[in-house]
PDB file of N, CA and C in Angstrom:
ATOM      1  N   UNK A   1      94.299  19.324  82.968  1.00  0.00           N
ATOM      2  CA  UNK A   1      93.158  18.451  82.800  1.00  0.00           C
ATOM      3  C   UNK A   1      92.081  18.713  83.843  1.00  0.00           C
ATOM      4  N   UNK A   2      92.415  19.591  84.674  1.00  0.00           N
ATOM      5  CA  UNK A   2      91.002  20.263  85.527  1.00  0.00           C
ATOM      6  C   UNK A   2      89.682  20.510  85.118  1.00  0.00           C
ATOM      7  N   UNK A   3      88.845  20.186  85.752  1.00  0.00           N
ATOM      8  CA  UNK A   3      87.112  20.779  85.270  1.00  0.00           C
ATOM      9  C   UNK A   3      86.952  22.037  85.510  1.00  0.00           C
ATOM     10  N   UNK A   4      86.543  22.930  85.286  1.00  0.00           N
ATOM     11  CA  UNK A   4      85.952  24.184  85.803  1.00  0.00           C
ATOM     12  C   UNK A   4      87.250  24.220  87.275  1.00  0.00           C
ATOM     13  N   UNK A   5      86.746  25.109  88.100  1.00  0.00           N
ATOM     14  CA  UNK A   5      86.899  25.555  89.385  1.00  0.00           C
ATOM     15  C   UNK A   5      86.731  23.856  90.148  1.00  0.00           C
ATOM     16  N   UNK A   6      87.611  22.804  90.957  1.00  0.00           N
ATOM     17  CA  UNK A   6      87.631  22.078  91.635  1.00  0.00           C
ATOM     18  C   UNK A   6      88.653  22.332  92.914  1.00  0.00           C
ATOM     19  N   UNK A   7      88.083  22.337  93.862  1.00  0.00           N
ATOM     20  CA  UNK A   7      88.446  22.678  95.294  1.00  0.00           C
ATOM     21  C   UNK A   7      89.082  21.014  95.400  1.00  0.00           C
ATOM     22  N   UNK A   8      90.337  20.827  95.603  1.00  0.00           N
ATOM     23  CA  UNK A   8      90.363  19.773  96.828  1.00  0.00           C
ATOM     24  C   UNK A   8      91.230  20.390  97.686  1.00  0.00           C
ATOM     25  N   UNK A   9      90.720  19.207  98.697  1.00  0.00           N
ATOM     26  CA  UNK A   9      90.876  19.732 100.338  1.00  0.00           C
ATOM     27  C   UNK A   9      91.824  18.560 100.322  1.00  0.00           C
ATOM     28  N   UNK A  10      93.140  18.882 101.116  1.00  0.00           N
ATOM     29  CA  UNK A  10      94.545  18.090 101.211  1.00  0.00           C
ATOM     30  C   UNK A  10      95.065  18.579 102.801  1.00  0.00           C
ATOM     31  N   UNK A  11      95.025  17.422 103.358  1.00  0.00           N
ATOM     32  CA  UNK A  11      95.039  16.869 105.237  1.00  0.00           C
ATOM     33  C   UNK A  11      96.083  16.274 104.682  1.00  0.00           C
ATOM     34  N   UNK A  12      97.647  16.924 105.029  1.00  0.00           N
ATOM     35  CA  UNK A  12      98.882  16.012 105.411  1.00  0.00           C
ATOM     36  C   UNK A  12      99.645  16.498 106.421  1.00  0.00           C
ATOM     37  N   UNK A  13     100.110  16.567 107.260  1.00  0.00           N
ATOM     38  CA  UNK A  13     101.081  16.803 108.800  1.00  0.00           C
ATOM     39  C   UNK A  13     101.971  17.019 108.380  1.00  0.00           C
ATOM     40  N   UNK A  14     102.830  16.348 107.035  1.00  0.00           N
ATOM     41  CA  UNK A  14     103.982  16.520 107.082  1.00  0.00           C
ATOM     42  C   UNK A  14     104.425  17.758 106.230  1.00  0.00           C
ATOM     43  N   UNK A  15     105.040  18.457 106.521  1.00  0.00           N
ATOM     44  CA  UNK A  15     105.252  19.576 105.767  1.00  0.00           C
ATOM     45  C   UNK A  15     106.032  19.551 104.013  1.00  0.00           C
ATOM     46  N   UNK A  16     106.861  18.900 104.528  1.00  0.00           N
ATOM     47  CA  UNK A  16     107.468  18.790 102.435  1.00  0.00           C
ATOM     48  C   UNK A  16     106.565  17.749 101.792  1.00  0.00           C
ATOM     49  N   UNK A  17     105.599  17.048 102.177  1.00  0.00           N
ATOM     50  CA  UNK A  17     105.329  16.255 101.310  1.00  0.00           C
ATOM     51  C   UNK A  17     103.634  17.018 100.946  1.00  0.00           C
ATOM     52  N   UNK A  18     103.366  17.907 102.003  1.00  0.00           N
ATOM     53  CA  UNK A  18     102.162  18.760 102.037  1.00  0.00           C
ATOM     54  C   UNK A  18     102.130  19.838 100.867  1.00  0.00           C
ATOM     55  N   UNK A  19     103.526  20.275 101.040  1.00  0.00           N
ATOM     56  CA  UNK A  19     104.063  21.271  99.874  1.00  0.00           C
ATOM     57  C   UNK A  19     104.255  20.617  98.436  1.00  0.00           C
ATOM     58  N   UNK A  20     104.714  19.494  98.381  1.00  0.00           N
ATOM     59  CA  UNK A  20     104.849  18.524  97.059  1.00  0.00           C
ATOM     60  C   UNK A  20     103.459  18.372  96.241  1.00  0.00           C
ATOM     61  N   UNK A  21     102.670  17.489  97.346  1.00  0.00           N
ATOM     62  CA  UNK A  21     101.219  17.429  96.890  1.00  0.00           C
ATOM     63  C   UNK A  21     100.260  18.529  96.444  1.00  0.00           C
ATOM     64  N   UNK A  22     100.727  20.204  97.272  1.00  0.00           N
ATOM     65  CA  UNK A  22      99.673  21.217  96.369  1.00  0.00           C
ATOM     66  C   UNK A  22     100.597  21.502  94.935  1.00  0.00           C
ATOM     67  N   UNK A  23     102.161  21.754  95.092  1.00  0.00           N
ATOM     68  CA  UNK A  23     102.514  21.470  93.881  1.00  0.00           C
ATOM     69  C   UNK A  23     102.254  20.967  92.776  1.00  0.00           C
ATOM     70  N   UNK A  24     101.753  19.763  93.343  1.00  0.00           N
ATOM     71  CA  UNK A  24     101.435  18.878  92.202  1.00  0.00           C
ATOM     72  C   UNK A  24      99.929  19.072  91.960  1.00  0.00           C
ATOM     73  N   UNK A  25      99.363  19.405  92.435  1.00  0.00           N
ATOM     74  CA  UNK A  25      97.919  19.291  92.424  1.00  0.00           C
ATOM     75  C   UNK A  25      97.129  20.403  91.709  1.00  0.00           C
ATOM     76  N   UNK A  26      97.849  21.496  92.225  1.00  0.00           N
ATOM     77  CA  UNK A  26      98.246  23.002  91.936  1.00  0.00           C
ATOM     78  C   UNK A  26      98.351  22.846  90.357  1.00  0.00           C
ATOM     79  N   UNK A  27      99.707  22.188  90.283  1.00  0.00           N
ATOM     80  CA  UNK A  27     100.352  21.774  88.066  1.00  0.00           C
ATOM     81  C   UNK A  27      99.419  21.549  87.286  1.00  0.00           C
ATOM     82  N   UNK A  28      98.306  20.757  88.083  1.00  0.00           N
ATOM     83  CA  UNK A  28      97.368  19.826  86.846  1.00  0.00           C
ATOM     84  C   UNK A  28      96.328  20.814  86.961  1.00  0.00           C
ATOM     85  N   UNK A  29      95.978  22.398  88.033  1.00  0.00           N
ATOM     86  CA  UNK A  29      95.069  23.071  87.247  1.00  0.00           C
ATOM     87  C   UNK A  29      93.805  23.046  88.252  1.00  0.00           C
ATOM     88  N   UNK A  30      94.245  22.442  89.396  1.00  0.00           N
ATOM     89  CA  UNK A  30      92.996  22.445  90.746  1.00  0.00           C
ATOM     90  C   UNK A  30      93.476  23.166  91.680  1.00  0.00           C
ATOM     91  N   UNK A  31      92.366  23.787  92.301  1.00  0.00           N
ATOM     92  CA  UNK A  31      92.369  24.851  93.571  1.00  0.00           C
ATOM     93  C   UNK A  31      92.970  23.668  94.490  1.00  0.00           C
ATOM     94  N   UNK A  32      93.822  24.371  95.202  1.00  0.00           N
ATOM     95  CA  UNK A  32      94.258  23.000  96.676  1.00  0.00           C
ATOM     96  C   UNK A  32      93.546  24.121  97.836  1.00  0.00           C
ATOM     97  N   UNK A  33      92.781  23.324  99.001  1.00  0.00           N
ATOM     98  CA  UNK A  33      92.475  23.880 100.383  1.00  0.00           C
ATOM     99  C   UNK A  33      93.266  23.290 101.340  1.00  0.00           C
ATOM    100  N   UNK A  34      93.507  23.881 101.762  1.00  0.00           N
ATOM    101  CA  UNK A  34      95.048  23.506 102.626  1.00  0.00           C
ATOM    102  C   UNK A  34      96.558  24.293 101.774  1.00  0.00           C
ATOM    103  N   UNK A  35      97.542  22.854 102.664  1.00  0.00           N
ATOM    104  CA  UNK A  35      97.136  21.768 103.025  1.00  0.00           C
ATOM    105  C   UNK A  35      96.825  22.430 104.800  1.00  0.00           C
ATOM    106  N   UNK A  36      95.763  21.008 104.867  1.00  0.00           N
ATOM    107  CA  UNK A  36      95.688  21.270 106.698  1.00  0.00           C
ATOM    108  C   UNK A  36      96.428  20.214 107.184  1.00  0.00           C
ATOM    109  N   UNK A  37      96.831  21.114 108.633  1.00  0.00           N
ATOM    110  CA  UNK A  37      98.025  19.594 109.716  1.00  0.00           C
ATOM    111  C   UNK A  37      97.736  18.590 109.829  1.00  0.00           C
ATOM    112  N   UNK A  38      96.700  19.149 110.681  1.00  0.00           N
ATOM    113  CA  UNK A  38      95.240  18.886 111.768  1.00  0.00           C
ATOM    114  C   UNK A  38      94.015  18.558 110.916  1.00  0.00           C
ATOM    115  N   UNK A  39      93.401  17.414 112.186  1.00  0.00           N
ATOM    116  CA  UNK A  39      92.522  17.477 111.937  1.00  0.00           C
ATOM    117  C   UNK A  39      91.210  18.555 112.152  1.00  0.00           C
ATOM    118  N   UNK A  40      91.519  19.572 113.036  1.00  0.00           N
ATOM    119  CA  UNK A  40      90.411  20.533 113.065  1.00  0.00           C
ATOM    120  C   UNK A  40      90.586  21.754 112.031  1.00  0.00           C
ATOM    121  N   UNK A  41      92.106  21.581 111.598  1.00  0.00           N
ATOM    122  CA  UNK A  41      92.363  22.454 110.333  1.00  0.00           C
ATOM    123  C   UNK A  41      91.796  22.193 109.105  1.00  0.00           C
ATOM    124  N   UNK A  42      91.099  20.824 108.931  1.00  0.00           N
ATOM    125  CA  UNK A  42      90.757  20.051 107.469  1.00  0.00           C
ATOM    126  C   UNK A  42      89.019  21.131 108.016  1.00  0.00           C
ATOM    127  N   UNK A  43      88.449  20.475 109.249  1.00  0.00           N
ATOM    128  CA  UNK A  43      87.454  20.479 109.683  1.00  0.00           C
ATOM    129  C   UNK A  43      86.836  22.155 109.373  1.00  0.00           C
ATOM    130  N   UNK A  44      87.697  22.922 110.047  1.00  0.00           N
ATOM    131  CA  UNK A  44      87.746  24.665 109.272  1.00  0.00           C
ATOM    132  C   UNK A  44      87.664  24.602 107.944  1.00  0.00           C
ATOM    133  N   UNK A  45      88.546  24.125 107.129  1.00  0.00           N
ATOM    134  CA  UNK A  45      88.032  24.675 105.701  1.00  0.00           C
ATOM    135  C   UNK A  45      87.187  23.638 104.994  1.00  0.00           C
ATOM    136  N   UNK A  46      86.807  22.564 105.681  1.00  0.00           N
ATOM    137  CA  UNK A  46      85.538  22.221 104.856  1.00  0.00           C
ATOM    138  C   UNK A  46      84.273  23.335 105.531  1.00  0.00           C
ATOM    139  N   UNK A  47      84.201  23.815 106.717  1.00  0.00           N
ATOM    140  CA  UNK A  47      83.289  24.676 106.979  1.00  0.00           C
ATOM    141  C   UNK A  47      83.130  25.824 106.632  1.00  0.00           C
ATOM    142  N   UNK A  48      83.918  26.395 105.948  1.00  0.00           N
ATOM    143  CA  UNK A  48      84.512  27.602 104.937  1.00  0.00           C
ATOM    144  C   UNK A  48      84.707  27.468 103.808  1.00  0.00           C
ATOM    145  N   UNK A  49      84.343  26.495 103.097  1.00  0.00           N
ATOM    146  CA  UNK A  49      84.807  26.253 101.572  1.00  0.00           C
ATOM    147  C   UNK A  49      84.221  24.962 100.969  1.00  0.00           C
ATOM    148  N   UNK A  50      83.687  25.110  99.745  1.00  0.00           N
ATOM    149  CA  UNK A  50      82.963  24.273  98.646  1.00  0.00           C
ATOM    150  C   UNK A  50      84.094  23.575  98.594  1.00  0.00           C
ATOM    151  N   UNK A  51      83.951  21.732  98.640  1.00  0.00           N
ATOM    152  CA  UNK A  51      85.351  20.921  98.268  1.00  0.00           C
ATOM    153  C   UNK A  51      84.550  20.230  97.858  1.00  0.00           C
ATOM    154  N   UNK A  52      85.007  19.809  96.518  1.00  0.00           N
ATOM    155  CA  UNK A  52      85.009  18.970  95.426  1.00  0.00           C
ATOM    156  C   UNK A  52      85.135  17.619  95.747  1.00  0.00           C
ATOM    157  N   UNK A  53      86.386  17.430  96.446  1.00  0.00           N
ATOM    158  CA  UNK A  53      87.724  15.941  96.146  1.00  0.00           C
ATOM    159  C   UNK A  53      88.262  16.521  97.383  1.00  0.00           C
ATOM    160  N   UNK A  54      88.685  15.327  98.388  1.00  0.00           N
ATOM    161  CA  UNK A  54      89.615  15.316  98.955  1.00  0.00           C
ATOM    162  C   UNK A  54      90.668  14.219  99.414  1.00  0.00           C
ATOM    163  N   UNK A  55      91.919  14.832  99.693  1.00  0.00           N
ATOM    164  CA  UNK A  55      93.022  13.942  99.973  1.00  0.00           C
ATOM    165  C   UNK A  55      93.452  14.195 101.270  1.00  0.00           C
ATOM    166  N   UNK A  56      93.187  12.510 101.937  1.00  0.00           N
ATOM    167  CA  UNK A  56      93.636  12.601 103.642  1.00  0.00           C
ATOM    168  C   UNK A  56      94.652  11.897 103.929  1.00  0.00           C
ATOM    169  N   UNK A  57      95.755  12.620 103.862  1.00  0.00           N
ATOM    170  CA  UNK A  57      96.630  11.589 105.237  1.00  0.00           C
ATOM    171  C   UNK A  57      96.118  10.557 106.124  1.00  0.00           C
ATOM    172  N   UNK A  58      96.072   9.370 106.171  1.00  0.00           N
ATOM    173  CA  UNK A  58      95.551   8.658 107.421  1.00  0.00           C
ATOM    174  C   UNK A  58      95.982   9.062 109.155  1.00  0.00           C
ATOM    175  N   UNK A  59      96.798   9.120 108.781  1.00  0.00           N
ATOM    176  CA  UNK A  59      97.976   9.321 110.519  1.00  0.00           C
ATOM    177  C   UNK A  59      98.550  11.001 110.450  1.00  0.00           C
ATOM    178  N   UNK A  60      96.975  11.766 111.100  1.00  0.00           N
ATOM    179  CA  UNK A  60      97.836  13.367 111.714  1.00  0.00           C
ATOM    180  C   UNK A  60      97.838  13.106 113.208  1.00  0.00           C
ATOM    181  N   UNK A  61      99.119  13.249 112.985  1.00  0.00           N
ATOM    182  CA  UNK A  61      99.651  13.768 114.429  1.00  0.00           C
ATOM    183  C   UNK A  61      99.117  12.785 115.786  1.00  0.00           C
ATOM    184  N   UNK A  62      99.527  11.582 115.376  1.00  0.00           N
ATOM    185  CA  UNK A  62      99.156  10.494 116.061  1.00  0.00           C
ATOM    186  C   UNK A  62      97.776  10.043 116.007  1.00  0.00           C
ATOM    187  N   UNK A  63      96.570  10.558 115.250  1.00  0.00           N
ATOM    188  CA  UNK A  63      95.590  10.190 115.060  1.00  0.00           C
ATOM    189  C   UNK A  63      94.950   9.998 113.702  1.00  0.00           C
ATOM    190  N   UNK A  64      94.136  10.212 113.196  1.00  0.00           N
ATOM    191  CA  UNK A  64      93.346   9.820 112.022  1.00  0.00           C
ATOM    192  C   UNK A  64      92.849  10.973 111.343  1.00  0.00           C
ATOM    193  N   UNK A  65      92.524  10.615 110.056  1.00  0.00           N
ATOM    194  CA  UNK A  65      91.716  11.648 109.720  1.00  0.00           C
ATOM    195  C   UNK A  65      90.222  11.302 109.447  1.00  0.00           C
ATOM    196  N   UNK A  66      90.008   9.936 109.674  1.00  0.00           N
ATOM    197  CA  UNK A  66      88.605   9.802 109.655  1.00  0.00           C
ATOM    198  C   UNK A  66      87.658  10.518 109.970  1.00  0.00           C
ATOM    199  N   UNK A  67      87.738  11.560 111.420  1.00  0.00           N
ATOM    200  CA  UNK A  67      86.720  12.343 111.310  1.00  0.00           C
ATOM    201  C   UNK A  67      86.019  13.255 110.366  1.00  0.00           C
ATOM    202  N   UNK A  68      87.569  13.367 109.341  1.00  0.00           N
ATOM    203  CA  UNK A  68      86.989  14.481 108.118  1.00  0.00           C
ATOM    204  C   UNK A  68      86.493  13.236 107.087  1.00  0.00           C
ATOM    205  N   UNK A  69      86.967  12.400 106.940  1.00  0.00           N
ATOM    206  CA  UNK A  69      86.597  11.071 105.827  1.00  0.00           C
ATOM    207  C   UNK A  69      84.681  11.320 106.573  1.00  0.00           C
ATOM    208  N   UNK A  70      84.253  10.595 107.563  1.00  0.00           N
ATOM    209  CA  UNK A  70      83.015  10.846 108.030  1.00  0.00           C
ATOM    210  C   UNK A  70      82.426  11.468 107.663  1.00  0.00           C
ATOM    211  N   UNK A  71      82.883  12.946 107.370  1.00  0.00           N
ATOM    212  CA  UNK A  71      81.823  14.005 106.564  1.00  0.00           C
ATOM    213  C   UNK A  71      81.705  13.884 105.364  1.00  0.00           C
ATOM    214  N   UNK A  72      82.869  14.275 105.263  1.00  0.00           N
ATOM    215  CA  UNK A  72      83.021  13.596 103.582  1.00  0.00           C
ATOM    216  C   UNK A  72      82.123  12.789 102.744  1.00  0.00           C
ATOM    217  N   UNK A  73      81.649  11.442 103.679  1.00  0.00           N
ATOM    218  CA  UNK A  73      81.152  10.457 103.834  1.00  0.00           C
ATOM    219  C   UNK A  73      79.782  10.692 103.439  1.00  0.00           C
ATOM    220  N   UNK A  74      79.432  11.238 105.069  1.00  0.00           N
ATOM    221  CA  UNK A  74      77.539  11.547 104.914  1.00  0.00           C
ATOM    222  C   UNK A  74      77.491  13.090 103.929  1.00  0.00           C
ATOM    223  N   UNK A  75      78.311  13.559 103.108  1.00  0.00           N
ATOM    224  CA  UNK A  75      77.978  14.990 102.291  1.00  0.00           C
ATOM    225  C   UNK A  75      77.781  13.964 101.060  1.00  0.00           C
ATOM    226  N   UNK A  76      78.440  13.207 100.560  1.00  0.00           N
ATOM    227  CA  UNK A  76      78.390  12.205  98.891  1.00  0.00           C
ATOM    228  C   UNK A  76      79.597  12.986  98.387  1.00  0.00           C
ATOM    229  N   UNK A  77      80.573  13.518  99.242  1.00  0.00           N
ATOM    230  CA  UNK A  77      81.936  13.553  98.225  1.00  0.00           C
ATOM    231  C   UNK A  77      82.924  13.008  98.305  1.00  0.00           C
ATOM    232  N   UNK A  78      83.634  12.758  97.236  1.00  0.00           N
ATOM    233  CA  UNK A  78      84.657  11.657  96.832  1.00  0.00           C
ATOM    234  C   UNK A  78      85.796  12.321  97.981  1.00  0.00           C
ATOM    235  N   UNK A  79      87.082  11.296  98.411  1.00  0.00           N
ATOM    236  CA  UNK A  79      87.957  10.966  99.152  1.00  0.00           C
ATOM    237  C   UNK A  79      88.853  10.364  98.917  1.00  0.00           C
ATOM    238  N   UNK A  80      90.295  10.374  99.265  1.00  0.00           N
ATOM    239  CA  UNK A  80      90.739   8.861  99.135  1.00  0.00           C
ATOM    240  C   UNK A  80      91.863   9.294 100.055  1.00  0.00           C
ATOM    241  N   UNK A  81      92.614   8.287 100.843  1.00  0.00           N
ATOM    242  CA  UNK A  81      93.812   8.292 101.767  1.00  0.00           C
ATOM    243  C   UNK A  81      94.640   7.699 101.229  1.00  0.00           C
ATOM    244  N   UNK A  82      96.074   8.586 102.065  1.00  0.00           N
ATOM    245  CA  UNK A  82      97.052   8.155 101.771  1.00  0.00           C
ATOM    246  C   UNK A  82      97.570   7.925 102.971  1.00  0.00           C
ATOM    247  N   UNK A  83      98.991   6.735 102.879  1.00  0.00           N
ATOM    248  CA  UNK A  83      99.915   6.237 104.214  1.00  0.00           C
ATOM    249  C   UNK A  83     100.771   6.029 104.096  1.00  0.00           C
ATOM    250  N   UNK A  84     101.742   6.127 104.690  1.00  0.00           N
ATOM    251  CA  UNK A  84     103.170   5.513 104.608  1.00  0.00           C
ATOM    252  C   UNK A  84     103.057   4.282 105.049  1.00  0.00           C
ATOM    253  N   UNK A  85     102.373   3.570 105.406  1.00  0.00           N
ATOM    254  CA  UNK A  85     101.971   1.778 105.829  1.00  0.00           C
ATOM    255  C   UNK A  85     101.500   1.692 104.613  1.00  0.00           C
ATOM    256  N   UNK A  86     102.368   0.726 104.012  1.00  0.00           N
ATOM    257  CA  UNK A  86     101.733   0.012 102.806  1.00  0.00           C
ATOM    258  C   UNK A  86     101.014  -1.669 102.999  1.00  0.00           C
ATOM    259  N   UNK A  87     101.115  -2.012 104.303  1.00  0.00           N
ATOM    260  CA  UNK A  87     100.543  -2.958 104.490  1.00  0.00           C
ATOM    261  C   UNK A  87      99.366  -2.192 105.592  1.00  0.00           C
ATOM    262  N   UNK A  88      98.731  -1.047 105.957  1.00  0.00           N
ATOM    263  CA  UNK A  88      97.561  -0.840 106.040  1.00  0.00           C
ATOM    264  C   UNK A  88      96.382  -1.110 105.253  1.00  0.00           C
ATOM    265  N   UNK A  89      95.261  -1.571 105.946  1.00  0.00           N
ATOM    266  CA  UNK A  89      94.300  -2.223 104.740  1.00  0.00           C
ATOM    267  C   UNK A  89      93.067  -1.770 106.153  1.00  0.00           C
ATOM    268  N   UNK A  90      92.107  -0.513 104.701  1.00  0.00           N
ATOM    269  CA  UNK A  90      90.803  -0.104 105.440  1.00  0.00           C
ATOM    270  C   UNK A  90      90.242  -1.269 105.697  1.00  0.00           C
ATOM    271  N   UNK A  91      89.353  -1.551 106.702  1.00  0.00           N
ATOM    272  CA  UNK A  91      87.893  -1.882 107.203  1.00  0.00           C
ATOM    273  C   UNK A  91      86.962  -1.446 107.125  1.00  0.00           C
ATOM    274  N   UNK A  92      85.297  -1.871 107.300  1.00  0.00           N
ATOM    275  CA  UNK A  92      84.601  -1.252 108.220  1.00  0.00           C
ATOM    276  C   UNK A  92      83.977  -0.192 106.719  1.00  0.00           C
ATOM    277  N   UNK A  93      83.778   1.286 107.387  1.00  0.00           N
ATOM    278  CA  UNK A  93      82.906   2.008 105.958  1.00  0.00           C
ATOM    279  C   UNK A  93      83.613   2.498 105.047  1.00  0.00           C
ATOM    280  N   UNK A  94      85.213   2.666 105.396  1.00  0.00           N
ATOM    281  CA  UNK A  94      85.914   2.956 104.483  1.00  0.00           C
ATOM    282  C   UNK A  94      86.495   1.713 103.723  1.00  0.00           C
ATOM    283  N   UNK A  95      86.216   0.756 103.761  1.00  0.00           N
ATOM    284  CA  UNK A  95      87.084  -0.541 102.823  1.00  0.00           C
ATOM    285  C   UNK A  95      87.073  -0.266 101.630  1.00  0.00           C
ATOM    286  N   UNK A  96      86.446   0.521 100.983  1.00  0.00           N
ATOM    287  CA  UNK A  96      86.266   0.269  99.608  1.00  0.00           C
ATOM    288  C   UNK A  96      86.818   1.417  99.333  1.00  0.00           C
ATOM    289  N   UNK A  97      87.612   2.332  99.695  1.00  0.00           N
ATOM    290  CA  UNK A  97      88.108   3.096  99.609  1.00  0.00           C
ATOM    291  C   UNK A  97      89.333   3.083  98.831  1.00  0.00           C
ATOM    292  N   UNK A  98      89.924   4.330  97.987  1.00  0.00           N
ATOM    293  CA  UNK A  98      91.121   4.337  97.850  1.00  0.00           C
ATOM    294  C   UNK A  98      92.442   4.636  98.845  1.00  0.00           C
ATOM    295  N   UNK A  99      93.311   3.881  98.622  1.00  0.00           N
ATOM    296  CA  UNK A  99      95.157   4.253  99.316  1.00  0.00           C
ATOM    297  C   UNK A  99      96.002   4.268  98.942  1.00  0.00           C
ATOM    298  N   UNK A 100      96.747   5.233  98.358  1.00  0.00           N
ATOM    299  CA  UNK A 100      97.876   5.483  97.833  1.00  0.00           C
ATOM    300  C   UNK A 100      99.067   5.371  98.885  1.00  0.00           C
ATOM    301  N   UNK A 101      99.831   4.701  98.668  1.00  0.00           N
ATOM    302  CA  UNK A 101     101.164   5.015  99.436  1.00  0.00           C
ATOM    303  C   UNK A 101     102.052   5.731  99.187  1.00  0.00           C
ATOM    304  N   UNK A 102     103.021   6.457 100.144  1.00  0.00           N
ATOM    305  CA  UNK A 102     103.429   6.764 100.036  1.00  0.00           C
ATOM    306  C   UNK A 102     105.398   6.050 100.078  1.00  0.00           C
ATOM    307  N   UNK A 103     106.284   6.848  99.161  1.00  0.00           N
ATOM    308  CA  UNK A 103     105.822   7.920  98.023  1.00  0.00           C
ATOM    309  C   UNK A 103     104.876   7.512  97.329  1.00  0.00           C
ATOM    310  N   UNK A 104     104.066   8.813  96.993  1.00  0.00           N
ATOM    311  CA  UNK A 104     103.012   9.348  96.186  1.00  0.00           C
ATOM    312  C   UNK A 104     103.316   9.244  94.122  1.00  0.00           C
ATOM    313  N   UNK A 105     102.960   8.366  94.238  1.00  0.00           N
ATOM    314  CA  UNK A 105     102.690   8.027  92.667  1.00  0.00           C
ATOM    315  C   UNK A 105     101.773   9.013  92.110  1.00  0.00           C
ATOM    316  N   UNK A 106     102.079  10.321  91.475  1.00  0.00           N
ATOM    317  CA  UNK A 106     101.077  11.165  91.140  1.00  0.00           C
ATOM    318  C   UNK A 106     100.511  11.080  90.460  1.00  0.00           C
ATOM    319  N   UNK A 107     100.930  10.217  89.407  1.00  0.00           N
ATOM    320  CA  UNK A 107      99.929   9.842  87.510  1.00  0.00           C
ATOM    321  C   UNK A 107      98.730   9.173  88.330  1.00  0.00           C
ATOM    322  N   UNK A 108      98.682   8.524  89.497  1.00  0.00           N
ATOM    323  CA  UNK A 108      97.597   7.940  89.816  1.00  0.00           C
ATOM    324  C   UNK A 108      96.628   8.595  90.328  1.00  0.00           C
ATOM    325  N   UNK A 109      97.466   9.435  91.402  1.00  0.00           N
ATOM    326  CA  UNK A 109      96.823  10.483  92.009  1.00  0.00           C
ATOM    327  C   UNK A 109      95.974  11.377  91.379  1.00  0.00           C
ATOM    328  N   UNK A 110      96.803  12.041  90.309  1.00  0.00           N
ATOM    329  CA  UNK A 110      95.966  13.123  89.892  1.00  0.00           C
ATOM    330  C   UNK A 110      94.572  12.475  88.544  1.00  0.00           C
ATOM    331  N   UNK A 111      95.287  11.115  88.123  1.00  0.00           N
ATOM    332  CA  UNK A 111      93.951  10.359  87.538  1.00  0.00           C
ATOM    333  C   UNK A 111      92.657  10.177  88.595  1.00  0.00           C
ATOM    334  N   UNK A 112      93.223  10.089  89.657  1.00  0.00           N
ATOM    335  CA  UNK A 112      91.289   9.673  90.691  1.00  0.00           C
ATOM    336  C   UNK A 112      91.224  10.890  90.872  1.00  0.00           C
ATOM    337  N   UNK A 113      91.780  12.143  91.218  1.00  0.00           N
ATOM    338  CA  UNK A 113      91.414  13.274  90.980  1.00  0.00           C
ATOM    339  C   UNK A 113      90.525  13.546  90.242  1.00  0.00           C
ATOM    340  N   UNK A 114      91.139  13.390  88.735  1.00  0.00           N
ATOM    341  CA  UNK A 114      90.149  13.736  87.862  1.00  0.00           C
ATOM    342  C   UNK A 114      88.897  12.811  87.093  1.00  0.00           C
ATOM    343  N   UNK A 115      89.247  11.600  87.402  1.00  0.00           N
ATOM    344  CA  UNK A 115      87.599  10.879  87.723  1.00  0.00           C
ATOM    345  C   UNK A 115      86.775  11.213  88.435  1.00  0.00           C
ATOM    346  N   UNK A 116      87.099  11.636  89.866  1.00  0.00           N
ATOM    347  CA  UNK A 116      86.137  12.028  91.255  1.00  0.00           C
ATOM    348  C   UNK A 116      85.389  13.516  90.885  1.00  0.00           C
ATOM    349  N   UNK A 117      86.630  14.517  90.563  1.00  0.00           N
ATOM    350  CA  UNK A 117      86.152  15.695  90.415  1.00  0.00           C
ATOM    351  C   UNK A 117      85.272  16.005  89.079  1.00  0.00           C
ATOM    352  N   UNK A 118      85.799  15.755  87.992  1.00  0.00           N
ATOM    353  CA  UNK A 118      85.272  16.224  86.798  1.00  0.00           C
ATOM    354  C   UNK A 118      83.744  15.249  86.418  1.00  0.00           C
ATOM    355  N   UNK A 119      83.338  14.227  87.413  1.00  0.00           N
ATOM    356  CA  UNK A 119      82.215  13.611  86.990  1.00  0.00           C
ATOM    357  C   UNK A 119      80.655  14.383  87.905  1.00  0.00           C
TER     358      UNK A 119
END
């Protein structure tokens, strides 16, 4: 159910669930960038690469990924985070944001995928 050529960019730390998610992401027919650990790894391939859609881990490696959400932000492209805190709840410029918890419910996943990307 992919559009054309859609880049998303996928920020998760953890390694099997990093591998699960291009799997899956990969199945339905979208380019995956990544996944990155780090946050300066997300930060590299958005500076190297057209991204469509992206999917952020909230919590790399003891910190956030907001700095890449931020760009994300001021460019006008779609986003959404994921957490293993299911009682995390954005604030602030991200509130209106999407959060998937984890485990990763993919029918959902790859549906805002393809709302975000293919519009």
């Amino acid at each position: 159910m992919s559009c054309n050529v859609c880049n998303i960019l996928v920020v998760e730390d953890e390694f099997l669930i990093a591998l699960d998610l291009q799997a899956q992401i990969e199945g339905a027919g979208y380019k995956v960038l990544g996944p990155a650990a780090t946050v300066e790894e997300g930060m590299a391939l958005l500076d190297a690469n057209p991204v469509h859609m992206a999917v952020l881990d909230m919590n790399i490696r003891g910190s956030t990924s907001f700095p890449i959400a931020e760009r994300l932000e001021q460019a006008g492209m779609p986003f959404m985070f994921l957490s293993g805190n299911d009682t995390f709840r954005l604030q602030g410029e991200f509130s209106g944001r999407t959060v998937l918890t984890k485990p990763i419910d993919y029918r959902i996943l790859l549906q805002h995928i393809s709302d975000s990307c293919c519009h």
